[in-house]
Protein backbone atom coordinates (compact mmCIF):
# COMPACT_ATOMS: atom_id res chain seq x y z
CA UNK A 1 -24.78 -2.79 36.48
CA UNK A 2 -21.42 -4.15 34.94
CA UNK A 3 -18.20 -3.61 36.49
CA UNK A 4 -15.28 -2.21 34.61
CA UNK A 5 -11.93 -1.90 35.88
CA UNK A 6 -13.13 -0.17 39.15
CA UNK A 7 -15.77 1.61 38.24
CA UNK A 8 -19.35 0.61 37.06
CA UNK A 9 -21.94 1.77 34.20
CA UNK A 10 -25.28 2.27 35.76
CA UNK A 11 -26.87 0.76 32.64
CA UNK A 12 -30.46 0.15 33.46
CA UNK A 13 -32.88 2.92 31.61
CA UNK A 14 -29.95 4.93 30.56
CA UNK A 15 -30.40 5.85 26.88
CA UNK A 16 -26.79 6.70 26.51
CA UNK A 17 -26.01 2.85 26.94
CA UNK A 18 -24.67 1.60 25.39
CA UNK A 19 -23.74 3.56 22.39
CA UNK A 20 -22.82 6.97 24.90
CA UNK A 21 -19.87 4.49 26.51
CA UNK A 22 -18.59 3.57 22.39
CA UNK A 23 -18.53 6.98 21.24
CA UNK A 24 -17.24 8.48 24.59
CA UNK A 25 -14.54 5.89 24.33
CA UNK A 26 -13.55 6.86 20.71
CA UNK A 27 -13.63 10.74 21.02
CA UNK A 28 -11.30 12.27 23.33
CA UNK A 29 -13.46 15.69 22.63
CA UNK A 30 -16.59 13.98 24.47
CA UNK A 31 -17.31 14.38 28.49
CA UNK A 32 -17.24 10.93 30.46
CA UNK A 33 -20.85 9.68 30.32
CA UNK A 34 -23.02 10.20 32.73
CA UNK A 35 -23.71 7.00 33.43
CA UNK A 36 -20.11 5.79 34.57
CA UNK A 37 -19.26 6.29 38.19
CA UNK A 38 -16.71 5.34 40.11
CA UNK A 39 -16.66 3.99 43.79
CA UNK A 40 -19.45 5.60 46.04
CA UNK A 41 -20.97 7.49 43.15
CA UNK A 42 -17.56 9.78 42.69
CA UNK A 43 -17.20 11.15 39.06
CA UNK A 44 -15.04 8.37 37.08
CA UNK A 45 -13.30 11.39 34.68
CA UNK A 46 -9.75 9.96 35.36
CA UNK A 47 -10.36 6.34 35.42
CA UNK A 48 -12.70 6.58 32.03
CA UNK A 49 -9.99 8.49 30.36
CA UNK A 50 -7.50 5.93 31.17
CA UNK A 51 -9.75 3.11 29.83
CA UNK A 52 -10.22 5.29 26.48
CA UNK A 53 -6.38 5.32 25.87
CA UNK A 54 -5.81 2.05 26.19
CA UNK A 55 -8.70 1.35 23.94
CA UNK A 56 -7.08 3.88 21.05
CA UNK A 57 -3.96 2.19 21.85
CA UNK A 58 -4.80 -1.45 21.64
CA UNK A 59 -6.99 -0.65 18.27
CA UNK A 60 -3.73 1.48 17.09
CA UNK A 61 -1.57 -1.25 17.92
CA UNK A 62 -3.50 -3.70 15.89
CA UNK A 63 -3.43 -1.39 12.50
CA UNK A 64 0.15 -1.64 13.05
CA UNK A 65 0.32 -5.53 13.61
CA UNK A 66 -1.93 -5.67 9.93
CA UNK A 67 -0.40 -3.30 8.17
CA UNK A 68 3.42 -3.38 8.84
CA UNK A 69 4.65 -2.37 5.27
CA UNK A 70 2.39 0.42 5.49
CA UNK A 71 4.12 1.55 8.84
CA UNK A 72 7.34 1.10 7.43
CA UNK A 73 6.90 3.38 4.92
CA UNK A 74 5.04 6.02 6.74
CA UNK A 75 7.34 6.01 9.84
CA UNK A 76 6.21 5.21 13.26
CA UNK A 77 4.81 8.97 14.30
CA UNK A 78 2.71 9.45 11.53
CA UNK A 79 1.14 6.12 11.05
CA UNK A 80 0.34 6.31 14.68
CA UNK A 81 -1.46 9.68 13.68
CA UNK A 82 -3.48 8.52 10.82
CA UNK A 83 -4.69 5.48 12.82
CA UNK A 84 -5.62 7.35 15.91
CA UNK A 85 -7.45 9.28 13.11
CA UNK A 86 -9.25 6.61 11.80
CA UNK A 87 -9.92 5.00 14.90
CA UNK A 88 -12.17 7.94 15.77
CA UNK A 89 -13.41 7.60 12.57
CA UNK A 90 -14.26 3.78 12.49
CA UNK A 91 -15.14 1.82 15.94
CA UNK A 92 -14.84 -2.06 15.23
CA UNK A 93 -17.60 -4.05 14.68
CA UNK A 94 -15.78 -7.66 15.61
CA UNK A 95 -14.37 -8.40 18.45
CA UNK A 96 -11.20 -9.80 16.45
CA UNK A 97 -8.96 -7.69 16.46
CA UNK A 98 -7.71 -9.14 12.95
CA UNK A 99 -10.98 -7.99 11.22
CA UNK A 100 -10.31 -4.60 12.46
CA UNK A 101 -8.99 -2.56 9.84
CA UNK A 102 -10.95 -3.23 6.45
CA UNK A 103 -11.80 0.34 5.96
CA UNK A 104 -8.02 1.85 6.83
CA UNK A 105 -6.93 1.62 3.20
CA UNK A 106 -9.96 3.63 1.85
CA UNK A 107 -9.17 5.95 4.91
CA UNK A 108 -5.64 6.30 4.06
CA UNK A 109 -6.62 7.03 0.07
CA UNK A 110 -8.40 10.62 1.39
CA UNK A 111 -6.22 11.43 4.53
CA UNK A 112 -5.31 14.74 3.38
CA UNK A 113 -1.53 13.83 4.67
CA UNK A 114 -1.38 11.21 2.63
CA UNK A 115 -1.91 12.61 -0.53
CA UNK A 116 1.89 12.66 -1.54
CA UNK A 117 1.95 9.01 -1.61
CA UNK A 118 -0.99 8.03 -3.86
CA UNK A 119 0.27 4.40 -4.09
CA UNK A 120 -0.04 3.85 -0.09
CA UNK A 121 -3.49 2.81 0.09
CA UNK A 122 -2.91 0.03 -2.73
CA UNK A 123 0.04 -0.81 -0.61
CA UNK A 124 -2.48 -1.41 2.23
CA UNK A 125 -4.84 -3.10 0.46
CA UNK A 126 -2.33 -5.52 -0.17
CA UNK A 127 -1.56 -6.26 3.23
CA UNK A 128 -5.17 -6.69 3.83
CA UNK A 129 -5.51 -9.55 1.28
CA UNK A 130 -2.37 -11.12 2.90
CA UNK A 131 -4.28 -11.24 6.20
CA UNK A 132 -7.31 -12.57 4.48
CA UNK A 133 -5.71 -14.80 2.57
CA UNK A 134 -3.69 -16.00 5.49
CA UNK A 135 -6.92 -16.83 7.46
CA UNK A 136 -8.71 -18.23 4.33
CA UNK A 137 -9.81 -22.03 4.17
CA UNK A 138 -7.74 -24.24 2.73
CA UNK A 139 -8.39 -26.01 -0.43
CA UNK A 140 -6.48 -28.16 -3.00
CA UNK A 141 -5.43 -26.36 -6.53
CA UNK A 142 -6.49 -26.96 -9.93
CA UNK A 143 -3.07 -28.56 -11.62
CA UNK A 144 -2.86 -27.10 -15.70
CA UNK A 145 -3.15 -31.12 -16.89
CA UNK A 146 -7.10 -30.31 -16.22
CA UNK A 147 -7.42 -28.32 -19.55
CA UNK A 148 -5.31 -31.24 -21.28
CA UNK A 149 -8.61 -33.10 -22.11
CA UNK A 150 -10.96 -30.33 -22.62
CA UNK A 151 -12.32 -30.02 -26.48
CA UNK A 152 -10.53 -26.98 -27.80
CA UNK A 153 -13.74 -25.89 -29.27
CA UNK A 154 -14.77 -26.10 -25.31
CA UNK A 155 -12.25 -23.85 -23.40
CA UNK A 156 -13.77 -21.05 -24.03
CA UNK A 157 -17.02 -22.24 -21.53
CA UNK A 158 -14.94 -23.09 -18.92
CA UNK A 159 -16.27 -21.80 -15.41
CA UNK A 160 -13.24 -21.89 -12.47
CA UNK A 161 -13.94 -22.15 -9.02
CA UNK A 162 -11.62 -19.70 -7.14
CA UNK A 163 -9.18 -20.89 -4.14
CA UNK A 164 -10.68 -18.69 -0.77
CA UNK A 165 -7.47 -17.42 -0.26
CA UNK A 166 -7.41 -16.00 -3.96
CA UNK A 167 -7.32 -12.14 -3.88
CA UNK A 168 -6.86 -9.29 -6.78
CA UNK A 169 -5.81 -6.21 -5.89
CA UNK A 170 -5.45 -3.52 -9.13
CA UNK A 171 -3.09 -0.91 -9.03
CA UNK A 172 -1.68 2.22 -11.10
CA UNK A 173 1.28 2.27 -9.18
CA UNK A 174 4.16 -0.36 -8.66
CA UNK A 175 2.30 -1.22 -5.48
CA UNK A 176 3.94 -4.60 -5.28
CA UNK A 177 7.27 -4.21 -5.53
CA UNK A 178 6.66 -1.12 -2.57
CA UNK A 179 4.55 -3.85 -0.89
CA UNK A 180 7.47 -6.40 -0.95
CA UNK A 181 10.60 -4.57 -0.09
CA UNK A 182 8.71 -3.21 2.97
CA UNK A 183 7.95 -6.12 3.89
CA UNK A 184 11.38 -7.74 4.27
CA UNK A 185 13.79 -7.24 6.85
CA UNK A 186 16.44 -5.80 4.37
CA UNK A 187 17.11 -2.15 4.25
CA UNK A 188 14.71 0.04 1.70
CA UNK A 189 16.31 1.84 -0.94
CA UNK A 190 14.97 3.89 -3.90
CA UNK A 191 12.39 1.98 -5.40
CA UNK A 192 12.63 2.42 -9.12
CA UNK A 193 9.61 0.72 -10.92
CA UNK A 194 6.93 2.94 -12.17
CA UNK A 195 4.89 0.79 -13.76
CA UNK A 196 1.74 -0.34 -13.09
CA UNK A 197 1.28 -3.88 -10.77
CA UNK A 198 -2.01 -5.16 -9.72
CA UNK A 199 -1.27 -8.35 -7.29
CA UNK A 200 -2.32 -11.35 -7.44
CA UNK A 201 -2.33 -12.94 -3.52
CA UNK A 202 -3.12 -16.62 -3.06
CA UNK A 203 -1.86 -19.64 -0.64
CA UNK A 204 -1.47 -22.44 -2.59
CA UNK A 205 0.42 -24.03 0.32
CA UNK A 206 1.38 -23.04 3.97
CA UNK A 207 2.61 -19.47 3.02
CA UNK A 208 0.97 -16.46 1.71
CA UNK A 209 2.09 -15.19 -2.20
CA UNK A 210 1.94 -11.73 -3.52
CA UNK A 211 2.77 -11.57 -7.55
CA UNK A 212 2.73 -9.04 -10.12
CA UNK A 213 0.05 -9.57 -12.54
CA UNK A 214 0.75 -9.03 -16.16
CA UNK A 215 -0.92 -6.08 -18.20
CA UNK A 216 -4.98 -6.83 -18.25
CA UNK A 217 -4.41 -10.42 -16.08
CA UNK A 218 -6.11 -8.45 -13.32
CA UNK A 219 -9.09 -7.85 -15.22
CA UNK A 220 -9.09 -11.42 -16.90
CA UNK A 221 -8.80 -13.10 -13.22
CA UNK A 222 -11.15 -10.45 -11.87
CA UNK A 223 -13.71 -12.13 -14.34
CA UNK A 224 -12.99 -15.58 -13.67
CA UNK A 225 -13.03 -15.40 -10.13
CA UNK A 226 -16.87 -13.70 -10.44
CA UNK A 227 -17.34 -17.13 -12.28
CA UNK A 228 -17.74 -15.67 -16.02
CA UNK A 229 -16.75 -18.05 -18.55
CA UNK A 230 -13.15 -18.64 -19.83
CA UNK A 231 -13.78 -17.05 -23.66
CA UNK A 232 -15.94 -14.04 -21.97
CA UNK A 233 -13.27 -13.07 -19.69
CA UNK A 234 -10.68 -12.95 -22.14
CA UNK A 235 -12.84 -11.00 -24.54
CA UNK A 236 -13.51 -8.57 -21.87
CA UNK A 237 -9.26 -8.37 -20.82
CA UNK A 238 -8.82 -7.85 -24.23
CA UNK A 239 -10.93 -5.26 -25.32
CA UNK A 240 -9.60 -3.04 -21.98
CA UNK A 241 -6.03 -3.85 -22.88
CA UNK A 242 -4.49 -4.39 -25.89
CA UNK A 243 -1.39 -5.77 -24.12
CA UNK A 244 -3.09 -8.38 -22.67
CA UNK A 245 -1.50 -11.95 -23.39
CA UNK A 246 -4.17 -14.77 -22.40
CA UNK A 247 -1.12 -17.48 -22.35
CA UNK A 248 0.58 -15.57 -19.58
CA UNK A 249 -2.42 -14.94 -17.89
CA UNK A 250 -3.61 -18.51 -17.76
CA UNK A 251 -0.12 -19.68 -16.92
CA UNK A 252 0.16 -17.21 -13.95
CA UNK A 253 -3.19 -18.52 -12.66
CA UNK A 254 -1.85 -22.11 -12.10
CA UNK A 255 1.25 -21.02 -10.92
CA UNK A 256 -0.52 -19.19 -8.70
CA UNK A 257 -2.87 -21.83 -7.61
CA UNK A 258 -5.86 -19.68 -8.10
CA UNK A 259 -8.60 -21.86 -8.55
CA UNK A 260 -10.08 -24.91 -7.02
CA UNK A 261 -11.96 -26.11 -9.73
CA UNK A 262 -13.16 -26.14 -13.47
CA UNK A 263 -16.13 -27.03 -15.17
CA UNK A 264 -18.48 -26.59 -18.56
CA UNK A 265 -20.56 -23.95 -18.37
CA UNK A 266 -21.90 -24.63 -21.82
């Protein structure tokens, strides 16, 4: 028997524990379990639906703490909506709060009441790499003087090690430009880009960055970061984008602090 703010769940042999209490807690729709009771053996309706609120609330409140851009643009009502939504949809599975919330961007891409704003989900997916990258490990970057003493006939085998925090998020919307001015305090206007932006989130340093890529960088980085050498990677930017520029690419990278590491894979 475990106590639970006033009332207990009579646990022992009861096959609804303890997914019955998880599910019950998640679905408004669903009776209180049998198996809670309150004092003297009284029904626990109330005090269970009470508990269930403030569970939807506190996992509500913590889509909101990740995903603040994402709130910003939806307004306060209806992001409150979709996440109770989700919610239902998607208990956690860690009891930090912070990992809670990896699937809400992939929910958000087929809420049907999202649909007018097909660039919100890449807007959220964002945010989640800024969270991850924020918690990542830390690590020293590669400086650009590294590739000063490779062979030329060489480059083209180099393997990099990516930085923990290093995340790629593609886009076919200007998801970081929406991303960053709804992020800042300053007041939104019309947002005018239209172009594609897949970001490019590391932390080099102490704070998180979010950067534009450059046309086919994502898929060139992409690459890297899955450890394929230097020459394939290009080859394989290329061939998907003509406008790919492998000078700008590289230089992003190590502005960027991307990668850890280098070394032949020859």
């Amino acid at each position: 028997m475990c106590a639970l703010r006033g009332y207990r769940i009579e646990a022992a042999n009861s096959p609804d524990y303890p997914e019955g209490i998880v599910a019950g807690l998640l679905d408004p729709t669903r009776a209180t379990p049998l198996i809670v009771a309150g004092p003297n053996g009284k029904a626990a309706g109330k005090r269970f639906n009470v508990y269930r609120n403030n569970v939807t609330v506190s996992l509500i409140d913590a889509l909101a703490a990740v995903f603040p851009a994402t709130l910003r643009i939806t307004g306060e009502t209806f992001f409150r909506a979709m996440a109770r939504f989700h919610v239902r949809e998607t208990p956690p599975t860690s009891p930090l709060l912070f990992e809670y919330g990896r699937d809400f961007p992939d929910f958000i891409e087929r809420y049907e009441h999202a649909q007018s704003m097909p660039w919100l989900a890449d807007v959220a997916r964002i945010e989640r790499a800024w969270l991850d990258a924020y918690h990542a490990a830390d690590s020293a970057v590669l400086q650009p003087n590294v590739l000063a003493s490779v062979p030329p006939e060489r480059l083209g085998d180099l393997i990099f090690d990516p930085h923990p925090a290093t995340r790629i998020v593609p886009s076919a919307y200007p998801a970081v430009t929406i991303f960053s001015v709804n992020r800042a305090s300053d007041p939104v206007g019309r947002v005018s880009a239209t172009a594609a932006e897949s970001a490019l989130v590391t932390r080099p340093m102490l704070e998180v960055e979010v950067r534009g890529l450059p046309p086919g960088a994502d898929i060139f980085l992409a690459h890297l970061m899955a450890r394929e050498p230097l020459g394939k990677a290009a080859a394989t930017a290329s061939t998907s984008c003509p406008e790919f520029d492998l000078a700008t690419a590289i230089r992003t990278m190590f502005e960027a602090g991307a990668f850890t590491a280098v070394r032949d894979g020859g």
